[in-house]
Protein backbone atom coordinates (compact mmCIF):
# COMPACT_ATOMS: atom_id res chain seq x y z
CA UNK A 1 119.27 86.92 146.50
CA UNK A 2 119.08 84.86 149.14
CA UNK A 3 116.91 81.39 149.08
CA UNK A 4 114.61 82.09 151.47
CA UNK A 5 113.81 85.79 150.08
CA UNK A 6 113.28 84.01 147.04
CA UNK A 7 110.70 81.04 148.74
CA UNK A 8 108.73 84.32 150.37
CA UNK A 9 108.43 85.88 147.22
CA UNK A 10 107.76 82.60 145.00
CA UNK A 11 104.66 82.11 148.15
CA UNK A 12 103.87 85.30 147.51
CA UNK A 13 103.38 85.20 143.71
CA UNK A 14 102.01 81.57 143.46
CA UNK A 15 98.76 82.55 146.56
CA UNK A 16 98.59 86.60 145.06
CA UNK A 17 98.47 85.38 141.20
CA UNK A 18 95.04 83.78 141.38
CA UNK A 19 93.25 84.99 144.86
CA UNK A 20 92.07 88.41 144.22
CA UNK A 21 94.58 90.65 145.75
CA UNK A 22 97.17 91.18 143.16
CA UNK A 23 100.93 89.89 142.54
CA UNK A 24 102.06 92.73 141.63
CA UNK A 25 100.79 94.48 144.16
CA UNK A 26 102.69 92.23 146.49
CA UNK A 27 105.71 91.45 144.95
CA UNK A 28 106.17 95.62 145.40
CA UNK A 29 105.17 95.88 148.80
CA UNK A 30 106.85 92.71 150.54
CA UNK A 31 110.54 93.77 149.96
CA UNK A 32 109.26 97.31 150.49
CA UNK A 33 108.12 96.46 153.98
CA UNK A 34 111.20 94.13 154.88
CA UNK A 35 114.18 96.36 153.31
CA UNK A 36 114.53 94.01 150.90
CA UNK A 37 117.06 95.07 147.93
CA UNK A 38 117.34 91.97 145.91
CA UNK A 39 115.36 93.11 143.21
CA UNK A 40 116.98 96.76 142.48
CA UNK A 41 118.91 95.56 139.81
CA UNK A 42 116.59 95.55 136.60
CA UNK A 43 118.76 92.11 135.12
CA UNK A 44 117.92 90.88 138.87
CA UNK A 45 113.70 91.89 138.74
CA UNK A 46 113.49 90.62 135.33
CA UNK A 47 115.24 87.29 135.07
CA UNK A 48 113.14 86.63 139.10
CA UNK A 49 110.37 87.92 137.53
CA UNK A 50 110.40 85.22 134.55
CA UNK A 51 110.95 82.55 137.04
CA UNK A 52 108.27 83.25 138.86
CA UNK A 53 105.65 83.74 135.57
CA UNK A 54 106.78 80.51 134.87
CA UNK A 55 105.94 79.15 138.17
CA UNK A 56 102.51 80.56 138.62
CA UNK A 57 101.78 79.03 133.91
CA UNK A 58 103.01 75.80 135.67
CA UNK A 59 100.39 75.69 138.24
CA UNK A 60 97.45 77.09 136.58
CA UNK A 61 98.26 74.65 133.19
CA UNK A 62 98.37 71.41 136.14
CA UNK A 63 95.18 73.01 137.64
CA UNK A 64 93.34 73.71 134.40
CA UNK A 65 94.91 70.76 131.46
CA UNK A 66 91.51 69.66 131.18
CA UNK A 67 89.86 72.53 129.71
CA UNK A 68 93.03 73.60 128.06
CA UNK A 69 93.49 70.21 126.07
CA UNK A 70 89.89 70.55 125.02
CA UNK A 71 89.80 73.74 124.21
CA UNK A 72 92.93 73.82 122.33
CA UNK A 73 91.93 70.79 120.37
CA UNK A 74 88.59 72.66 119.63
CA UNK A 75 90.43 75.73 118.74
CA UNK A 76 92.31 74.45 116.27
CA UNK A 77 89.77 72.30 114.23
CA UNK A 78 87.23 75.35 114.43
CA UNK A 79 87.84 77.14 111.46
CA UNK A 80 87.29 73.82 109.22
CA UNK A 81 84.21 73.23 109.95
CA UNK A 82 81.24 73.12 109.18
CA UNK A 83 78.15 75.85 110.56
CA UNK A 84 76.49 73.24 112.09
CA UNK A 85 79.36 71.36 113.24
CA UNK A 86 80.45 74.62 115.43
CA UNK A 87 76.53 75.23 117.24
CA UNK A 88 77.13 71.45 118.07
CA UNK A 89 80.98 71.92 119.86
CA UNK A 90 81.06 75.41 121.27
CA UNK A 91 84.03 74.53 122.52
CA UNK A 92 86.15 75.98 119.67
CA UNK A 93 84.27 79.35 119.45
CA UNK A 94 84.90 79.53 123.44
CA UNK A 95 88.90 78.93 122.70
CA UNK A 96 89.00 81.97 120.22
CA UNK A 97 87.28 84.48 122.09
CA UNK A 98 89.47 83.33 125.62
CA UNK A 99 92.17 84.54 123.09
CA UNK A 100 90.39 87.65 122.18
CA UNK A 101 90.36 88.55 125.95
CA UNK A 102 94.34 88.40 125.88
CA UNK A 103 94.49 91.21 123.08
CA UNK A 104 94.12 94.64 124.76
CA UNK A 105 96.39 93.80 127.56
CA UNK A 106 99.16 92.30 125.82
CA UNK A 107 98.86 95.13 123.11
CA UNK A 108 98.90 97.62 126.07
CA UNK A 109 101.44 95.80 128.05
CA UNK A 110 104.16 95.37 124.80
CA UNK A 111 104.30 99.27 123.64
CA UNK A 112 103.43 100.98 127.11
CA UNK A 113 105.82 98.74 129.09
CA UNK A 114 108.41 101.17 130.25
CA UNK A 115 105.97 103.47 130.85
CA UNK A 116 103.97 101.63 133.34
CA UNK A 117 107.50 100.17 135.20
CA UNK A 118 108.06 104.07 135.33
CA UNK A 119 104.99 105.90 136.03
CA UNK A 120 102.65 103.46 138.37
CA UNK A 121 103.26 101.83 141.48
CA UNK A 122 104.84 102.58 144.50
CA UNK A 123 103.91 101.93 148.33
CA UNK A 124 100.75 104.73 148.51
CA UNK A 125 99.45 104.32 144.47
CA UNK A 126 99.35 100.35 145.46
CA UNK A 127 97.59 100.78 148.43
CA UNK A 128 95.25 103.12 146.94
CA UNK A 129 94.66 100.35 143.90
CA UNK A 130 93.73 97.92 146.73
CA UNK A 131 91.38 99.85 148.17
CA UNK A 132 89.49 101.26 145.13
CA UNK A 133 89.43 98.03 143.37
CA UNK A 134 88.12 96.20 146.41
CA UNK A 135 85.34 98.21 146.35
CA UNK A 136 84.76 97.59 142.23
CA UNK A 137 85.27 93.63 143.52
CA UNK A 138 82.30 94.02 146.50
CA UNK A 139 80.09 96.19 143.98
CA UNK A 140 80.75 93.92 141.16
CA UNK A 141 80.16 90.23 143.04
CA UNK A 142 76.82 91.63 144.37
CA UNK A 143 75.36 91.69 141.43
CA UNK A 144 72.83 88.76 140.63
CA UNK A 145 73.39 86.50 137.33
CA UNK A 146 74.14 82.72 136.31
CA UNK A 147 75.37 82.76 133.11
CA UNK A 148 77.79 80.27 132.02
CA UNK A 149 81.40 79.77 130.38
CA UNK A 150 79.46 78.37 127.52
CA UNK A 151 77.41 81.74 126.85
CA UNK A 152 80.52 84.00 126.35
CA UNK A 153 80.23 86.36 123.30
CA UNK A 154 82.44 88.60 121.41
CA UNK A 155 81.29 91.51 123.45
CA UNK A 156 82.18 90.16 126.15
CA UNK A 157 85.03 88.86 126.08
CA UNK A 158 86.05 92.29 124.51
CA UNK A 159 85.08 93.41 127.65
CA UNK A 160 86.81 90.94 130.15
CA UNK A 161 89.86 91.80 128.10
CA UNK A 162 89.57 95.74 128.45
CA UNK A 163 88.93 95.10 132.03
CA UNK A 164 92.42 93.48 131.88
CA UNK A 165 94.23 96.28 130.91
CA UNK A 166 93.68 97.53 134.60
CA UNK A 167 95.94 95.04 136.01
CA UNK A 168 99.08 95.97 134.61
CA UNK A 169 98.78 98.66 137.23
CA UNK A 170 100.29 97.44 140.66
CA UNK A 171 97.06 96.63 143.12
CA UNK A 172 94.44 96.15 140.74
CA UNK A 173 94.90 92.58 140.15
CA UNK A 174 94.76 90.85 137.34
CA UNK A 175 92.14 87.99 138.39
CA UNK A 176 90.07 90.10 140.46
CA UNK A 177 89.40 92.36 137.68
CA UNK A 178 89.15 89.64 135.07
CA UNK A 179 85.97 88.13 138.19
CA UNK A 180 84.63 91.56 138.44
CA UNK A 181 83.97 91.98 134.82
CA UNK A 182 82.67 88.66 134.22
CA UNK A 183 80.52 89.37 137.61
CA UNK A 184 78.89 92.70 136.25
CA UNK A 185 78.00 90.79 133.03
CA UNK A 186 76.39 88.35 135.05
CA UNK A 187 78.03 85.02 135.17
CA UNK A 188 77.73 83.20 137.93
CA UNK A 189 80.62 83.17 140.32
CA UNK A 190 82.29 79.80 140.30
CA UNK A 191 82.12 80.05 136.60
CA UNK A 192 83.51 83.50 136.39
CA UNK A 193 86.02 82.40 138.93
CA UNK A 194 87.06 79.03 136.60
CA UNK A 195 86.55 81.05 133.51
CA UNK A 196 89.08 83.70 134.85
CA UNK A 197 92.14 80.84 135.24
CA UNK A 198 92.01 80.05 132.29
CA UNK A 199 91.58 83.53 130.36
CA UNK A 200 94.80 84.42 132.38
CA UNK A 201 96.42 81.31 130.62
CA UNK A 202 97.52 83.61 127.58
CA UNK A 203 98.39 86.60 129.23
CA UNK A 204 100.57 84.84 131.54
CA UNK A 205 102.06 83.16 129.52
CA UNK A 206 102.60 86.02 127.04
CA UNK A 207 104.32 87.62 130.06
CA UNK A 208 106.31 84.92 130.29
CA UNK A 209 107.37 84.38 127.11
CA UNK A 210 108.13 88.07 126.80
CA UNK A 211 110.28 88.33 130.20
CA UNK A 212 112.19 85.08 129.03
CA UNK A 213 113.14 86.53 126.04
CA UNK A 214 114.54 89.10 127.71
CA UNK A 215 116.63 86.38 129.80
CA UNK A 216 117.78 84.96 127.00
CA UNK A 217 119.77 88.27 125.71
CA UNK A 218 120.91 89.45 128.97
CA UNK A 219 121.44 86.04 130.33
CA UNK A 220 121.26 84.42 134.16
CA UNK A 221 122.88 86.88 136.92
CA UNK A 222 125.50 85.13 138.16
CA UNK A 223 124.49 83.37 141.62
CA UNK A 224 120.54 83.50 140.97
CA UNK A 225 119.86 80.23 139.34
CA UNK A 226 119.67 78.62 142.56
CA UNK A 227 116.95 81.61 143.63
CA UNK A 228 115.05 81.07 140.16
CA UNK A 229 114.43 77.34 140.81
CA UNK A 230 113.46 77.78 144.47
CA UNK A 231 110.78 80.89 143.44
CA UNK A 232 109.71 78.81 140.09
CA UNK A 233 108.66 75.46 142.73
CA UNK A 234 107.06 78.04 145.25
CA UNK A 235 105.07 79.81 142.63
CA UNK A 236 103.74 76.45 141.13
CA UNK A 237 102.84 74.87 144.51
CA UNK A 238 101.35 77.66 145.95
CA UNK A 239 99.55 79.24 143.09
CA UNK A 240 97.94 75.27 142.70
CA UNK A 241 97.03 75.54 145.99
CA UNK A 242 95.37 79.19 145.58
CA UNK A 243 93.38 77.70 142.33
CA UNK A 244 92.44 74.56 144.18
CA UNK A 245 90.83 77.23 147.34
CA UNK A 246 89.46 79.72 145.51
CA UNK A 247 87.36 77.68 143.08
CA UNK A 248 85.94 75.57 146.54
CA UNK A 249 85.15 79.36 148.07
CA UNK A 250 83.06 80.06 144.66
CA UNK A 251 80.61 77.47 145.22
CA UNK A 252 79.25 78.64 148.41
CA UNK A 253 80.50 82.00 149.66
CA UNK A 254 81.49 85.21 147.93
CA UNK A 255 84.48 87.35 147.75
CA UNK A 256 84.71 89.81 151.24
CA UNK A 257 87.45 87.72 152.65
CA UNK A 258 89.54 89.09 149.87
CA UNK A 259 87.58 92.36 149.95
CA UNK A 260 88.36 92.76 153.48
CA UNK A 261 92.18 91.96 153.28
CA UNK A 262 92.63 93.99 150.45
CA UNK A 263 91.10 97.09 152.36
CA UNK A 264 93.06 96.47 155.65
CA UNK A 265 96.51 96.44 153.89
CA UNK A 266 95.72 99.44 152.17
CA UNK A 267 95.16 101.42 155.45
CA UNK A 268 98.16 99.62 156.79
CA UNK A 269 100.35 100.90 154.18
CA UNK A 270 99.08 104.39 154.30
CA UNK A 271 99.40 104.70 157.76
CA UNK A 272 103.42 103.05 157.98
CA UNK A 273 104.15 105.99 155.10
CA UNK A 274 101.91 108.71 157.25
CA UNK A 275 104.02 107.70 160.35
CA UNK A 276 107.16 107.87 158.55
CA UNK A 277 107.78 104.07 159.48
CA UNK A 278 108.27 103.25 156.05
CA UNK A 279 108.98 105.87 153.29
């Protein structure tokens, strides 16, 4: 792989991690489009894969420490305490159900694996993802509702995380499903939107952890290290940057700029396959 491949895709992953618009999505379509064949070989996909998980945990643990340091700390003194003591700090009740949300999808993800890397994606089945769940993101943002981070229940959070399971398929993506969810249950958006970086926290680092493992058995390709580091600091920068936008966007405007790019790459891809431009 060559370095700058590997900066486009690290952009790629760090921007299409957090806005709306799916990484995995992407990271299928961009060497699709360019004739890219760097990431044929599965020991090549996973071990740049892991690099770049760990690129886009870096920047969403700088963007988010503050609620994750609190939240952990809560988390782990929760179950000693007292009844009272928890209506007073909801913080620690928050911490186990953003865990909750993590369960479906990594249960999903773990035994269905090669099933999904086999059965979804590809160019049209992306494009048609983009499309359909731009329209669930439009429907979804318009509905009214101010709830906040701090009124999460079970239920919900059940919810969020069955809403999750959706983006292991290529074009759903993961955080825009995560802010549709929360959206239809009525949080408000820069809340859902905040909320939904750090729910993703655990599933991607799961992923991580998972696709490292993975690297440890089968070990570096020779001649990709180099690659790794350069997609691991574009996914961090990037995907800080992405955070840093999208949470300013969520205080005074809503979603269709994401809606609207979502739905013109669909018909772009659909329309480079119809012409036979791209197969």
């Amino acid at each position: 792989m060559t370095w700058w491949h590997a900066l486009v895709l690290g952009v790629v992953q760090g921007l299409t991690e957090f806005f709306p618009i799916s990484s995995s999505g992407h990271l299928e379509l961009v060497p699709w489009f360019f004739g890219w064949k760097d990431l044929e070989s599965e020991s090549v996909s996973t071990a740049f894969d892991a690099a770049l998980h760990l690129g886009t945990l870096l920047a969403v643990v700088i963007a988010v420490r503050e609620d994750l340091s609190r939240l952990i700390v809560a988390g782990v003194r929760h179950p000693f305490r007292s009844a009272a003591e928890r209506l007073a700090a909801p913080d620690g009740r928050l911490a186990w159900l953003y865990l909750l949300t993590a369960v479906p999808a990594a249960l999903v993800g773990v035994f269905f694996e090669d099933v999904i890397a086999e059965r979804l994606g590809g160019p049209v089945a992306v494009a048609i993802s983009l499309a359909g769940f731009a329209a669930v993101l439009w429907w979804a943002d318009r509905r009214t509702g101010n709830r906040r981070a701090d009124q999460l229940s079970a239920r919900d959070a059940w919810l969020i995380g069955s809403a999750q399971v959706l983006s292991l398929n290529p074009g759903t993506s993961r955080s825009g499903i995560t802010i549709s969810a929360m959206r239809a249950l009525g949080y408000g958006r820069a809340d859902a939107v905040r909320m939904s970086f750090v729910i993703g926290v655990p599933l991607i680092a799961g992923a991580g952890i998972w696709k490292v493992a993975g690297l440890v058995v089968d070990g570096v390709p020779d001649g990709l290290m180099t690659a790794m580091l350069i997609g691991v600091a574009a996914a961090t920068v990037t995907g800080w940057l992405a955070i840093t936008g999208l949470q300013r966007l969520a205080t005074r405007n809503n979603f269709d700029i994401f809606i609207v790019y979502r739905v013109l790459l669909a018909i772009a891809v659909i329309a480079l396959v119809a012409s036979g431009v791209r197969s």
